[in-house]
Each structure stands twice: as C-alpha cells, then as structure tokens.
N, C-alpha and C. Protein backbone atom coordinates (compact mmCIF):
# COMPACT_ATOMS: atom_id res chain seq x y z
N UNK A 1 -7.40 -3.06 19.51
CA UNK A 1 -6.00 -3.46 19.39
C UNK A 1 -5.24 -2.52 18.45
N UNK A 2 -6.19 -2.06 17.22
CA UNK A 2 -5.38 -1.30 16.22
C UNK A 2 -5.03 0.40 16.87
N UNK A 3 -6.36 0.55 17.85
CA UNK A 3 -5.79 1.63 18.52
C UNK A 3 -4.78 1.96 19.52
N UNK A 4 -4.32 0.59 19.95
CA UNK A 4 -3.62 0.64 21.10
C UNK A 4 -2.43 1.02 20.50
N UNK A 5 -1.99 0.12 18.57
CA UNK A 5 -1.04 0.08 18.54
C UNK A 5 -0.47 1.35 17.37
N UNK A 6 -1.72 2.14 17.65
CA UNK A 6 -1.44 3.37 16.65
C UNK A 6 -0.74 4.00 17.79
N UNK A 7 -1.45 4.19 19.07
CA UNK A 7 -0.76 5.03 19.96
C UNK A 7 0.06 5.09 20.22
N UNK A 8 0.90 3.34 20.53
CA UNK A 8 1.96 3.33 20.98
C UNK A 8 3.24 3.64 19.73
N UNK A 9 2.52 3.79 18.26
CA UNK A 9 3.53 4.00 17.35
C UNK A 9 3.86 5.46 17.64
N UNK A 10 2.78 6.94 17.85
CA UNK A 10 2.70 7.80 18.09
C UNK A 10 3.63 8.14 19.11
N UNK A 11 3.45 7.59 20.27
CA UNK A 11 4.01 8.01 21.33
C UNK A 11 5.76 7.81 21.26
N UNK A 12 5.72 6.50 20.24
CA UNK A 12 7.52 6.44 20.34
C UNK A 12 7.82 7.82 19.35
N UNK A 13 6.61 7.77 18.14
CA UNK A 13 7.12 9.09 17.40
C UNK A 13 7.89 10.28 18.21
N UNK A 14 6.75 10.25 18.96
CA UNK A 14 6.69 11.51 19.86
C UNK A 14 8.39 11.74 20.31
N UNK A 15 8.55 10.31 21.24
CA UNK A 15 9.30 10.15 22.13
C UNK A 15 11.14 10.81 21.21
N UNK A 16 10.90 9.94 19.96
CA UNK A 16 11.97 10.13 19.14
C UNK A 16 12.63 11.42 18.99
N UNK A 17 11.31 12.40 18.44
CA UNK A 17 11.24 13.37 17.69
C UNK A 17 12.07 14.57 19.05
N UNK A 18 11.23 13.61 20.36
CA UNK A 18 11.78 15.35 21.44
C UNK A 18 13.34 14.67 21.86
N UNK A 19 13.63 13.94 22.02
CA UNK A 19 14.96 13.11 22.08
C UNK A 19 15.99 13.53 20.81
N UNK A 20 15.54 13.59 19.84
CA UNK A 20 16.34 14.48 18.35
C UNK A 20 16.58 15.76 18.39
N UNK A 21 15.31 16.41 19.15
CA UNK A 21 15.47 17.79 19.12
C UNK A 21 16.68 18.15 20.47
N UNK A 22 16.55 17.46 21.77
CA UNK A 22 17.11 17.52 22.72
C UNK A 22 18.92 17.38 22.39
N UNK A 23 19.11 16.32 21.64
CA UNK A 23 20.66 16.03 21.12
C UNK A 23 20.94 17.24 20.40
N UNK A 24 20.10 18.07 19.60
CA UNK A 24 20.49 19.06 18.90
C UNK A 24 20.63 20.65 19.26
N UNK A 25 19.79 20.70 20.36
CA UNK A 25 19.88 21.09 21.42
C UNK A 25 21.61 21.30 21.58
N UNK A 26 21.68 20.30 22.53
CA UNK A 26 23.16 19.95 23.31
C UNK A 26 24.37 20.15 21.92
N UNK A 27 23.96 19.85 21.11
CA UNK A 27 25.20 20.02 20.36
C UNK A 27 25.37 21.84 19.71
N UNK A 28 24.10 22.56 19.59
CA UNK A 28 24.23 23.48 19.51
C UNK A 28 24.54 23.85 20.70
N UNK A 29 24.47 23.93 21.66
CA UNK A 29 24.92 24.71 22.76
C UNK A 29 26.44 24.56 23.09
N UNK A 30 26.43 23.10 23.06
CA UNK A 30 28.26 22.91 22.72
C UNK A 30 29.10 24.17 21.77
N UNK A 31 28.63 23.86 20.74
CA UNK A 31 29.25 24.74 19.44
C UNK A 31 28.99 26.44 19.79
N UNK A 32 27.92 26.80 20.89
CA UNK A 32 28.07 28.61 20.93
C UNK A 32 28.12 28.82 22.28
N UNK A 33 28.60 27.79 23.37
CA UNK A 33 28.52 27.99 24.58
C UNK A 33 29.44 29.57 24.85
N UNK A 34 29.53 29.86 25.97
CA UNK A 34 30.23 31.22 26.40
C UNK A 34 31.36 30.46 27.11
N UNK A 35 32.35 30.89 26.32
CA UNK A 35 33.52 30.35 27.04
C UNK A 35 34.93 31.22 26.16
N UNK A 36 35.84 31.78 26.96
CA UNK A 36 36.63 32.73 26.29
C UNK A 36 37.30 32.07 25.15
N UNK A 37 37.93 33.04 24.40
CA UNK A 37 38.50 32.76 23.06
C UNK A 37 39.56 31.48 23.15
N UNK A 38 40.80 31.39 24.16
CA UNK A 38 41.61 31.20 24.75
C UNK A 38 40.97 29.77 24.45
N UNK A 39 40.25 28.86 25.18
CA UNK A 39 39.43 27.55 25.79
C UNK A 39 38.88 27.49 24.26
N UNK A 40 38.43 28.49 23.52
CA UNK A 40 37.96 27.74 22.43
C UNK A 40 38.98 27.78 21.57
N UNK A 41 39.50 28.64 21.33
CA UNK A 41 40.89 27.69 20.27
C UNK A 41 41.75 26.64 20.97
N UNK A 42 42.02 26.26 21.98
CA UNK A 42 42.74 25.05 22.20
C UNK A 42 41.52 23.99 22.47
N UNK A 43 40.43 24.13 23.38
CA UNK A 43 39.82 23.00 23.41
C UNK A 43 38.97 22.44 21.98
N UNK A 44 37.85 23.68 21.48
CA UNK A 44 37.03 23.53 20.69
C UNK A 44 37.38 23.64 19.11
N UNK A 45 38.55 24.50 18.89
CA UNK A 45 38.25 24.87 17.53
C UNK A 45 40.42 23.51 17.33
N UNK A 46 41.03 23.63 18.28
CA UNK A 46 42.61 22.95 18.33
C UNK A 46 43.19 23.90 17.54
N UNK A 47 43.45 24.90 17.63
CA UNK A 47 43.86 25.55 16.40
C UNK A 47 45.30 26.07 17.76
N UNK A 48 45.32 26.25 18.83
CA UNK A 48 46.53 26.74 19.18
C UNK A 48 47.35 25.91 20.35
N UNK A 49 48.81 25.74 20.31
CA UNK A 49 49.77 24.73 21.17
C UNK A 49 49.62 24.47 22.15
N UNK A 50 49.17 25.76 23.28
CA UNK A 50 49.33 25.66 24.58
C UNK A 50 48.36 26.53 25.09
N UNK A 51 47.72 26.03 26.26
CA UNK A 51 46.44 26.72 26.63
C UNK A 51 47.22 27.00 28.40
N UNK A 52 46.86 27.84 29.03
CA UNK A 52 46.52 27.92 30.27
C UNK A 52 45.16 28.87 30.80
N UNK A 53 44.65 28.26 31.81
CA UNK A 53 43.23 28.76 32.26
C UNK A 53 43.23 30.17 32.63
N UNK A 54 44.31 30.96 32.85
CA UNK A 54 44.58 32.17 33.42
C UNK A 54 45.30 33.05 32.66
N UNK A 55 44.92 32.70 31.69
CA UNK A 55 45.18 33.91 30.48
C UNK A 55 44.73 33.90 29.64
N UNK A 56 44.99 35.43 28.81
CA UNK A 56 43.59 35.24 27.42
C UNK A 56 44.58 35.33 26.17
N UNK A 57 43.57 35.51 25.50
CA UNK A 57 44.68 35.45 24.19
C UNK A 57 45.65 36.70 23.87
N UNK A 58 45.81 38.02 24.81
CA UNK A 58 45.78 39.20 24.79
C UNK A 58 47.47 39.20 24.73
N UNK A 59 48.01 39.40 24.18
CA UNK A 59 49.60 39.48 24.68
C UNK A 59 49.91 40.98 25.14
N UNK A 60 50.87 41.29 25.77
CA UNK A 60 51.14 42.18 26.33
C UNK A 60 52.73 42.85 25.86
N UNK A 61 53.03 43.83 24.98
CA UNK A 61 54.09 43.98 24.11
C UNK A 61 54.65 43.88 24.76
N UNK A 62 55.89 43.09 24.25
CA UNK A 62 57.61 43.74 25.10
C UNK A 62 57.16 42.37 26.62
N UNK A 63 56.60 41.43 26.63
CA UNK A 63 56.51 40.42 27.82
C UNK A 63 57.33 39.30 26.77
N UNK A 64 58.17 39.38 27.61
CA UNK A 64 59.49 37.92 26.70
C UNK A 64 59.27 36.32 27.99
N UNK A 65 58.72 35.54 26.61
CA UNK A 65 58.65 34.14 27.40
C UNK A 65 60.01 33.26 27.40
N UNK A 66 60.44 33.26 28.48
CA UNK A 66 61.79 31.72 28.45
C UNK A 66 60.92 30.90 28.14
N UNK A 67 61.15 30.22 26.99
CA UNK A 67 60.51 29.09 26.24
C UNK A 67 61.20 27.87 26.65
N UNK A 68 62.86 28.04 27.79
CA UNK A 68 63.21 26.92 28.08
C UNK A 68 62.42 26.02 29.47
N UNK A 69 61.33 27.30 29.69
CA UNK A 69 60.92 26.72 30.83
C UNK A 69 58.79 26.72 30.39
N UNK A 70 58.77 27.74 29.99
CA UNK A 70 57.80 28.55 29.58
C UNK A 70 56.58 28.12 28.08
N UNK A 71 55.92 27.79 28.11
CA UNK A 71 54.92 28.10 27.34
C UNK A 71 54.07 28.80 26.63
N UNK A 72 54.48 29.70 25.34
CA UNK A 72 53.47 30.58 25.21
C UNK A 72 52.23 30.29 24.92
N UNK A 73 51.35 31.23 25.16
CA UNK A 73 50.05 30.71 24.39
C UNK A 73 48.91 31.02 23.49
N UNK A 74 50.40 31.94 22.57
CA UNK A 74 49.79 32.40 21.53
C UNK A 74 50.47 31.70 20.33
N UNK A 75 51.01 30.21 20.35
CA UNK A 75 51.54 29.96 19.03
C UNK A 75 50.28 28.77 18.68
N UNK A 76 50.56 28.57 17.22
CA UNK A 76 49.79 27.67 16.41
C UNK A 76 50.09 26.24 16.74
N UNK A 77 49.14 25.46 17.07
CA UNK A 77 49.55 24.04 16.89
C UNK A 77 50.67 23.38 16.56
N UNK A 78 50.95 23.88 14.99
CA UNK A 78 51.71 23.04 14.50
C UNK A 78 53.29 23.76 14.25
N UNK A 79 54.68 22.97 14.00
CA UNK A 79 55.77 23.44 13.75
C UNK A 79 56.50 23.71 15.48
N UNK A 80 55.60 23.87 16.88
CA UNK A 80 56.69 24.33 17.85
C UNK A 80 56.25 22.94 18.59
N UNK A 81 57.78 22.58 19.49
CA UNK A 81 57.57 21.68 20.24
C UNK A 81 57.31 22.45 21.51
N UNK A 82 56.95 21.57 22.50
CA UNK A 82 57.08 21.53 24.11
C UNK A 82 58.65 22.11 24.50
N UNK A 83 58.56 23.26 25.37
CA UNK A 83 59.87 23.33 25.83
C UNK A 83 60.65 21.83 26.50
N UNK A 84 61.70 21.70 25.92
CA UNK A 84 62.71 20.27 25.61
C UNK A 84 63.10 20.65 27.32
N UNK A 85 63.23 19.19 27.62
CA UNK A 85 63.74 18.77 29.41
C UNK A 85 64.72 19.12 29.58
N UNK A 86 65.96 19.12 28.48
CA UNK A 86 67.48 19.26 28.83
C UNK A 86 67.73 20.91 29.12
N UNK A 87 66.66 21.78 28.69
CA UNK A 87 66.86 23.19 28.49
C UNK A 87 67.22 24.00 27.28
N UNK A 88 67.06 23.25 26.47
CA UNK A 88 67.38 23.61 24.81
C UNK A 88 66.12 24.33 24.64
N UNK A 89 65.43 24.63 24.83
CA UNK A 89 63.86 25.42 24.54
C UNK A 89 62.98 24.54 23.70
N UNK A 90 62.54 25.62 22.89
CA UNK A 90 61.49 24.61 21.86
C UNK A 90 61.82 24.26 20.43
N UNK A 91 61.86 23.50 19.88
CA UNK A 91 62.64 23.06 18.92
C UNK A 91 61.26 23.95 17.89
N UNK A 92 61.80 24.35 16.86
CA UNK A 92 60.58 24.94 15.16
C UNK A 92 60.91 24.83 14.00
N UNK A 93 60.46 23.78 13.94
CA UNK A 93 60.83 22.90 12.62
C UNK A 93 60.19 23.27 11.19
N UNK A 94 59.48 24.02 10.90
CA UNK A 94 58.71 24.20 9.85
C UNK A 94 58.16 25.51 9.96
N UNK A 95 56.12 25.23 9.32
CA UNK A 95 55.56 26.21 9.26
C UNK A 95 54.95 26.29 10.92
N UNK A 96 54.34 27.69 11.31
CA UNK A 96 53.60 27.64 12.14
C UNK A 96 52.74 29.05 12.31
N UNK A 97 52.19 29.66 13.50
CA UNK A 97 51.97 31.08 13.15
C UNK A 97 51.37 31.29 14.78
N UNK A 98 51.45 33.16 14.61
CA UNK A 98 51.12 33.71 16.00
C UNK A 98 49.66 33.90 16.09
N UNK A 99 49.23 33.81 17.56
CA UNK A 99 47.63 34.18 17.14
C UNK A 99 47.15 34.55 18.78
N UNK A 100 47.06 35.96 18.23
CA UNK A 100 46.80 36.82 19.54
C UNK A 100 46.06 37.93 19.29
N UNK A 101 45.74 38.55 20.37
CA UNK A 101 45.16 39.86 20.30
C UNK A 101 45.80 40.84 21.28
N UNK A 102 45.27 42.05 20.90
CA UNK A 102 46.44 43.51 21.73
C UNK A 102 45.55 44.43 21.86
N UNK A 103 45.36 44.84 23.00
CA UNK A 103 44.31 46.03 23.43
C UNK A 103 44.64 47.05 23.10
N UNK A 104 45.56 47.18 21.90
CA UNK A 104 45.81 49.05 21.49
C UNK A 104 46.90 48.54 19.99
N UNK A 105 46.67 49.14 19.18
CA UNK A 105 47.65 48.76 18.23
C UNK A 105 49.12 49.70 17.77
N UNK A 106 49.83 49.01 18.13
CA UNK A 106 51.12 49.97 18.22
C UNK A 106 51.55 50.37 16.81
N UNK A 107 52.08 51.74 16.85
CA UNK A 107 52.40 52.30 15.24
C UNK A 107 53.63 51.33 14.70
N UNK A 108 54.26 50.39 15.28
CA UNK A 108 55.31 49.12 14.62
C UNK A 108 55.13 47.72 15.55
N UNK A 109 55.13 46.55 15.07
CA UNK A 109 55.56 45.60 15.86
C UNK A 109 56.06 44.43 15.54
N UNK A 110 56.76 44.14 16.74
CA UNK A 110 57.97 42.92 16.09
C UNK A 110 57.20 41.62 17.01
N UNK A 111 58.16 40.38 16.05
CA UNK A 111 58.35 39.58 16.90
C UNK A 111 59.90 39.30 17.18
N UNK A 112 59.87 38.98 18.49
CA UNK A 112 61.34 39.07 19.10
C UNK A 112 61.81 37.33 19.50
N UNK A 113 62.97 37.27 18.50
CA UNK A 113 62.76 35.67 18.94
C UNK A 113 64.62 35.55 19.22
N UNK A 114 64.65 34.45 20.29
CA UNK A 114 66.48 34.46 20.96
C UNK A 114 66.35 33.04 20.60
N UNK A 115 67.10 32.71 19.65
CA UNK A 115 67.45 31.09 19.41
C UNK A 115 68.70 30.63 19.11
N UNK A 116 68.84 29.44 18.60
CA UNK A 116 70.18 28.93 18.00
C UNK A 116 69.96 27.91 17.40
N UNK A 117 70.86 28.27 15.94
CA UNK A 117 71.08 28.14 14.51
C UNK A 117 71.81 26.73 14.69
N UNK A 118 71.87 25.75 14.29
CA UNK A 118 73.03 24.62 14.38
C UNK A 118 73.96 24.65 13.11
N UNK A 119 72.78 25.17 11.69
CA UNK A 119 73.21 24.35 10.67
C UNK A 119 73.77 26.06 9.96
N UNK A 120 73.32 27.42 10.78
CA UNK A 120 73.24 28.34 9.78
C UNK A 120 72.22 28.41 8.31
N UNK A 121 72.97 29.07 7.63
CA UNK A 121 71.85 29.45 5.96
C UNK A 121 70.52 29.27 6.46
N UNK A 122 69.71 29.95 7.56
CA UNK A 122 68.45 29.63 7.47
C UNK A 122 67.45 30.93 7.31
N UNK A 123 66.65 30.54 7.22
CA UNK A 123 65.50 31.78 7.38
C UNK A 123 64.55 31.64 8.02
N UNK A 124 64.29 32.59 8.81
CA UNK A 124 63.01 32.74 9.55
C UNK A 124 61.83 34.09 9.25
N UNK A 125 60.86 33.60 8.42
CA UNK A 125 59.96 34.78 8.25
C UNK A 125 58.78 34.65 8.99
N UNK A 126 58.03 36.39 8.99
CA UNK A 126 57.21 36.32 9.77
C UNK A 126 56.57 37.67 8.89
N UNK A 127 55.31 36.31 8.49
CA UNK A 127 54.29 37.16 8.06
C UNK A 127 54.52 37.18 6.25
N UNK A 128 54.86 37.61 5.04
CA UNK A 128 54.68 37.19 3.82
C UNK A 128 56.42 37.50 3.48
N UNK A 129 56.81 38.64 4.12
CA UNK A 129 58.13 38.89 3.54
C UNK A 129 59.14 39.32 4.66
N UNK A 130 58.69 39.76 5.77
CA UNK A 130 59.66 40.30 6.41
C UNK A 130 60.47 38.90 7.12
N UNK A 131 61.68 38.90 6.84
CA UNK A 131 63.01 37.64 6.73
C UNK A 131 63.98 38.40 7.67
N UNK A 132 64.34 37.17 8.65
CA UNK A 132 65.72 37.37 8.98
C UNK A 132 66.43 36.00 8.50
N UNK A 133 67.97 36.44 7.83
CA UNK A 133 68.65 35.35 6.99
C UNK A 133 69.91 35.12 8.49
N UNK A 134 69.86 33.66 8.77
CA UNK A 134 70.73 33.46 9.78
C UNK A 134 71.59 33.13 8.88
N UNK A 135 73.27 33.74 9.00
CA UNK A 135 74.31 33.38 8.01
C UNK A 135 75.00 31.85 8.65
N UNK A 136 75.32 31.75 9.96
CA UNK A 136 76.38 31.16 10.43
C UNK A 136 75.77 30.38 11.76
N UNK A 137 75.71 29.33 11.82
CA UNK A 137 75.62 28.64 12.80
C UNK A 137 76.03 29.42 14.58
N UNK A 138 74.94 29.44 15.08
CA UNK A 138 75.28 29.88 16.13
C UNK A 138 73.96 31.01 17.11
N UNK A 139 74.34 31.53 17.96
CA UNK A 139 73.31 32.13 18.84
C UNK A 139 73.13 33.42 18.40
N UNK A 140 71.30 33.78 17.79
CA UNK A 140 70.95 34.92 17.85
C UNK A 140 69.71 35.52 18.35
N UNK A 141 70.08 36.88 18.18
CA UNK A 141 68.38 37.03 19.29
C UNK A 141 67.80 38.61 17.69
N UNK A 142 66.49 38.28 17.46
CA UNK A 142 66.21 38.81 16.05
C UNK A 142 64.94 39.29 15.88
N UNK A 143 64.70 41.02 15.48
CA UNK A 143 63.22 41.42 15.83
C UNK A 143 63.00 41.55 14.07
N UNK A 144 61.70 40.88 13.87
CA UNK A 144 61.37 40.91 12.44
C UNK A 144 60.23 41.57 12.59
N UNK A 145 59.75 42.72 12.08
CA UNK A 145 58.53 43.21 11.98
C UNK A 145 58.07 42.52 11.16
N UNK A 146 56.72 42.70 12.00
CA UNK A 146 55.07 42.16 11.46
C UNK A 146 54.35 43.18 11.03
N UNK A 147 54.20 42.60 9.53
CA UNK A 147 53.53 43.35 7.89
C UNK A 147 51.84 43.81 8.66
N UNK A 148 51.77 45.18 8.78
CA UNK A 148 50.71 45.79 9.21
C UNK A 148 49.33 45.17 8.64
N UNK A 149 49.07 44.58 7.21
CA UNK A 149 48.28 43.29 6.79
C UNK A 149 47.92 42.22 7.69
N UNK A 150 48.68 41.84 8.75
CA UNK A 150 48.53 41.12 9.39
C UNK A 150 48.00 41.26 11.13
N UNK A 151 47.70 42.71 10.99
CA UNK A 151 47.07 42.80 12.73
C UNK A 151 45.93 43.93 12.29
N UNK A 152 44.85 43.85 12.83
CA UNK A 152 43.31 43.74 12.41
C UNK A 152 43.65 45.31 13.22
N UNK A 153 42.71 45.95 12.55
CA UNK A 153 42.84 47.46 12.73
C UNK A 153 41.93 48.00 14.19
N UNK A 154 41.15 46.69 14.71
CA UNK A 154 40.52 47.00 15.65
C UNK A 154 40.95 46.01 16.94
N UNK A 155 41.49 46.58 18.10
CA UNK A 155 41.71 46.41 18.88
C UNK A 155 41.03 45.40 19.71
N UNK A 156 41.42 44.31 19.87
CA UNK A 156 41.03 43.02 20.50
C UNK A 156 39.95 41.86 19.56
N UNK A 157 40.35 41.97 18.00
CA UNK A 157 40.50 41.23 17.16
C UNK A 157 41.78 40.13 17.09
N UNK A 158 40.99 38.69 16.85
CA UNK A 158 42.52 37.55 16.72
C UNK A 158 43.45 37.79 15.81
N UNK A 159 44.42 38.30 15.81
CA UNK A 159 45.17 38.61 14.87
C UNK A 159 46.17 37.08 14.50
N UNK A 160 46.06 36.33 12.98
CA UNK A 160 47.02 35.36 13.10
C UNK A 160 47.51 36.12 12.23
N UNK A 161 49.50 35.92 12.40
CA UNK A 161 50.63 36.08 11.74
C UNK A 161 51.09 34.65 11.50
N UNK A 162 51.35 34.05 10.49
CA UNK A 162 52.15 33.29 9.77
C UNK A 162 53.79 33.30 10.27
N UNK A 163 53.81 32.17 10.70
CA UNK A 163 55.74 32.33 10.81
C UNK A 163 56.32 31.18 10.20
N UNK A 164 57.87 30.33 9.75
CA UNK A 164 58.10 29.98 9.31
C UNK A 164 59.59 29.94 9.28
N UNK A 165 60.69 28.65 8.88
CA UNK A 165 61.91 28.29 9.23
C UNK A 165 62.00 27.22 8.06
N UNK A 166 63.31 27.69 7.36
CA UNK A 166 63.69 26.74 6.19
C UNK A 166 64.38 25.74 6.84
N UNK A 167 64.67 25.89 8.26
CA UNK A 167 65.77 24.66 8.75
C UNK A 167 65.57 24.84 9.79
N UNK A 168 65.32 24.02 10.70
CA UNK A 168 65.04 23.71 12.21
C UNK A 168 66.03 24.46 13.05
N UNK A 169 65.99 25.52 13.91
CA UNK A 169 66.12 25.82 14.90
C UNK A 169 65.87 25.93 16.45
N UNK A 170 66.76 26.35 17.52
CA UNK A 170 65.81 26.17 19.25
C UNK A 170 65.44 27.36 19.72
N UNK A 171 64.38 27.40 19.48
CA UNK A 171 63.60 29.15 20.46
C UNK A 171 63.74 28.92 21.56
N UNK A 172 65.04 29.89 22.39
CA UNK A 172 65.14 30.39 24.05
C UNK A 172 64.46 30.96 24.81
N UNK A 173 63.95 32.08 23.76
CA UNK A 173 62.89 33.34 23.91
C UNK A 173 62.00 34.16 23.38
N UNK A 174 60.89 34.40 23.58
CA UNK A 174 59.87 34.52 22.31
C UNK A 174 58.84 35.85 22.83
N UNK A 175 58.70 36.61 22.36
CA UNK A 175 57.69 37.76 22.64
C UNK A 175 57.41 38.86 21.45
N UNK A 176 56.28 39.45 22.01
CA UNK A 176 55.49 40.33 20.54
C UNK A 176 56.25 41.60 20.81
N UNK A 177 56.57 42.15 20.60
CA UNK A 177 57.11 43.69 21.11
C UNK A 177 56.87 44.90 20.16
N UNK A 178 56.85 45.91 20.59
CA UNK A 178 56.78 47.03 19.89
C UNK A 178 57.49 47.93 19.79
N UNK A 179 58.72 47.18 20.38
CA UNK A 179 60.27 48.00 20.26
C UNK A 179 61.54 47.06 20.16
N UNK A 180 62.73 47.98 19.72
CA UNK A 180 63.79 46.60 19.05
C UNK A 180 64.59 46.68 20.21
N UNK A 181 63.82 46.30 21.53
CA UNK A 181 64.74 46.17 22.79
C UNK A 181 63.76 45.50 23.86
N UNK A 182 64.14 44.24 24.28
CA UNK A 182 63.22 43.60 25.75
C UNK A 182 64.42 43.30 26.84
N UNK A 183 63.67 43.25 27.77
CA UNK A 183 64.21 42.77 28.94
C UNK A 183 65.34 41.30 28.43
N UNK A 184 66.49 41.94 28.86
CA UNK A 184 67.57 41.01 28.83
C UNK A 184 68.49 40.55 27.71
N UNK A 185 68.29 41.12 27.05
CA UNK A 185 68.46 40.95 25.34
C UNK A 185 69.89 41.75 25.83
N UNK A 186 71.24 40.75 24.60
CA UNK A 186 71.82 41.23 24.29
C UNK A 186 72.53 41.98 23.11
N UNK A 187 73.75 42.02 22.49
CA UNK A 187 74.27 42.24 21.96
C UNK A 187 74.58 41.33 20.29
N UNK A 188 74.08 39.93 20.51
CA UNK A 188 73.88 39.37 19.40
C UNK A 188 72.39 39.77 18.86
N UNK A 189 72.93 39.74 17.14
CA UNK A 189 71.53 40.65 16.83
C UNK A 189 71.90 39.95 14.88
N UNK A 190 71.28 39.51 14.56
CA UNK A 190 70.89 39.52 13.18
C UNK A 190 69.96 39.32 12.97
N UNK A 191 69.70 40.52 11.61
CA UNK A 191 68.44 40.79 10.90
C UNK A 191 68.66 41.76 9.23
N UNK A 192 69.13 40.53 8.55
CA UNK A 192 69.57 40.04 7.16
C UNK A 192 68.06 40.31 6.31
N UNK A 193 67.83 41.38 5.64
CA UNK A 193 66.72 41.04 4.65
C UNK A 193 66.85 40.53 3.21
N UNK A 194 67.68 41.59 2.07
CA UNK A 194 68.27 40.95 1.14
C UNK A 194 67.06 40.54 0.11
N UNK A 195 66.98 40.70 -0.94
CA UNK A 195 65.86 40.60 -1.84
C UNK A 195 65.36 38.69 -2.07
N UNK A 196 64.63 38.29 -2.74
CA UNK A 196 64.00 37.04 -2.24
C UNK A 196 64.96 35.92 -3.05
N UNK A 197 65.45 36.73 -4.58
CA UNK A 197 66.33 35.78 -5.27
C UNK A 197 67.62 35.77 -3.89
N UNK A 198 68.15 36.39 -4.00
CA UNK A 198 69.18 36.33 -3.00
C UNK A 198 69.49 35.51 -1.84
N UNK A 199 68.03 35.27 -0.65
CA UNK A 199 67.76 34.47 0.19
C UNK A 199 67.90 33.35 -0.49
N UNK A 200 67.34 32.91 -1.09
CA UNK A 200 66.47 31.60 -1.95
C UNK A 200 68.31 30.87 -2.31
N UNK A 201 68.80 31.86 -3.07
CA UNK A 201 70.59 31.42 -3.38
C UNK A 201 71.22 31.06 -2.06
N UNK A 202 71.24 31.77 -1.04
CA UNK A 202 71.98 31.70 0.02
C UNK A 202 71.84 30.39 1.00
N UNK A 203 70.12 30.13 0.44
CA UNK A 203 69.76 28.65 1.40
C UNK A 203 70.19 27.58 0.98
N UNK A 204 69.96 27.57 -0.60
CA UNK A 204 69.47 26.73 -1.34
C UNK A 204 70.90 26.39 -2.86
C-alpha cells in the first residue's frame, strides 16, 4: 500500500513538474516569438496608438498622413486621439512621441505637422528644444527639426522622438520629412524659436 502510494505521489510530482515546465515554455515563447516590430509594440509591448497589419514601423520621408481620415502608425499611445468623425483630425493634448525607423538617415529631418491653434500662445516641441511658438489662434502648417540625439545612427533602429503641446491643438496632417516642403502644403508657415525664458513668458 505504502508503495502504491509513494508512486502515485511521484507520478503527480512528475506530472506537476512537466506541466510547470510546459507553461514556461509557452510563456517564453510568447515573450520572443517572431513577429515584426510593428505587432509587438502595439500588441505585446502597447507602447504605440495605431497598428495596421501592412506596414512596418519604417516611415518613408516626405509621406504626409491626412490625420482627418488617416492613422499614423508611428505615434505613441498616449496624448493623440483617433481621427475625430466631424473631420477636425486628431485632437494632442499633452505629452506624446514618434517612434519609427528609416532605411537611410537623412543629413536633416523634420517633423511636418498642419493643425489649428484655437487658443494661440502655444508650443509645440519636438524632441528637447527644437519649439515652434504658435502666436495667434488659427491655421498652421510647421516643420520643427528633430535634434540628431534623437535618431540612432544606424539605419533601421526604433528611433523614439519625444513630442509635446502646452495647449491642446487639431493635427490635419502629420509626416517625417527631410525637407521644409510636402505634398500640398501651403503658404501658412510658423516656426517661432525664441530662447526658453521668452517662450515660457509668452505662454505663461
């Protein structure tokens, strides 16, 4: 009897031990499966807004997204809404940041953003210092270079840039570019730098 019931203690051992290893198993394989960058920052790691299955994280300079219809899917989680139903674009209320990669690194690059100001005095930076100061309520379209600190010296590395808004504005149009001209862009243009006491007075 005492042997029957050594065995059967053994055998659940047993049973436990490959059942523990098996869950650990599965959860490691979860955590290093092969699955592109793209699927793991929105599904696995949540770190970015908008995912689609047919693209990678790669942006392509100078490609401008209508955000009134459009999704990019290189912004951060947090700070951008869903392009809004009425056609106002995406509302960016706070902090947030870019996070992409570029198969060649261009000797300058901007981000190119077409929005509108409601309240004016705002700022929009991108990256630690480079600021555009919106003076006046109203529609602008604004290329702020991105601080060379912030894009990885090797080509198809995640590069995150930091972006940021002292006062809620609506992004129309949004793209990485590597020149201070995209498709469709007009003639409204501010890009206010101005030293940091200065900004800081002008908002605040």
């Amino acid at each position: 009897m005492k042997n029957s019931n050594a065995l059967f203690v053994s055998c659940m051992l047993i049973l436990i031990l490959a059942l523990g290893g098996y869950y650990v198993y599965v959860l490691d394989l979860n955590r290093h499966r092969d699955v592109s960058d793209s699927y793991q920052y929105y599904y696995l790691d949540k770190k970015v807004r908008f995912w689609n299955k047919y693209q990678s994280m790669y942006v392509i300079p100078g490609h401008v997204y209508d955000t009134t219809t459009e999704r990019p899917y290189f912004l951060d989680r947090t700070g951008f809404s869903a392009p809004d139903s009425n056609g106002r674009g995406m509302a960016f209320t706070d902090r947030s940041a870019f996070i992409f990669k570029l198969y060649k690194n261009p000797d300058t690059i901007y981000a190119f953003l077409r929005l509108k100001s409601e309240l004016g005095h705002t700022m929009i930076t991108v990256g630690d210092h480079s600021t555009a100061y919106l003076d006046e309520p109203g529609s602008y379209e604004i290329y702020i270079p991105i601080e060379r600190d912030f894009i990885s010296e090797i080509p198809g590395e995640v590069n995150y840039v930091p972006v940021s808004t002292s006062l809620p504005v609506n992004i129309y149009a949004l793209a990485i570019t590597s020149r201070t001209s995209v498709p469709g862009d007009s003639e409204v243009f501010s890009l206010n730098y101005g030293t940091e006491d200065e900004r800081e007075e002008a908002v605040y």
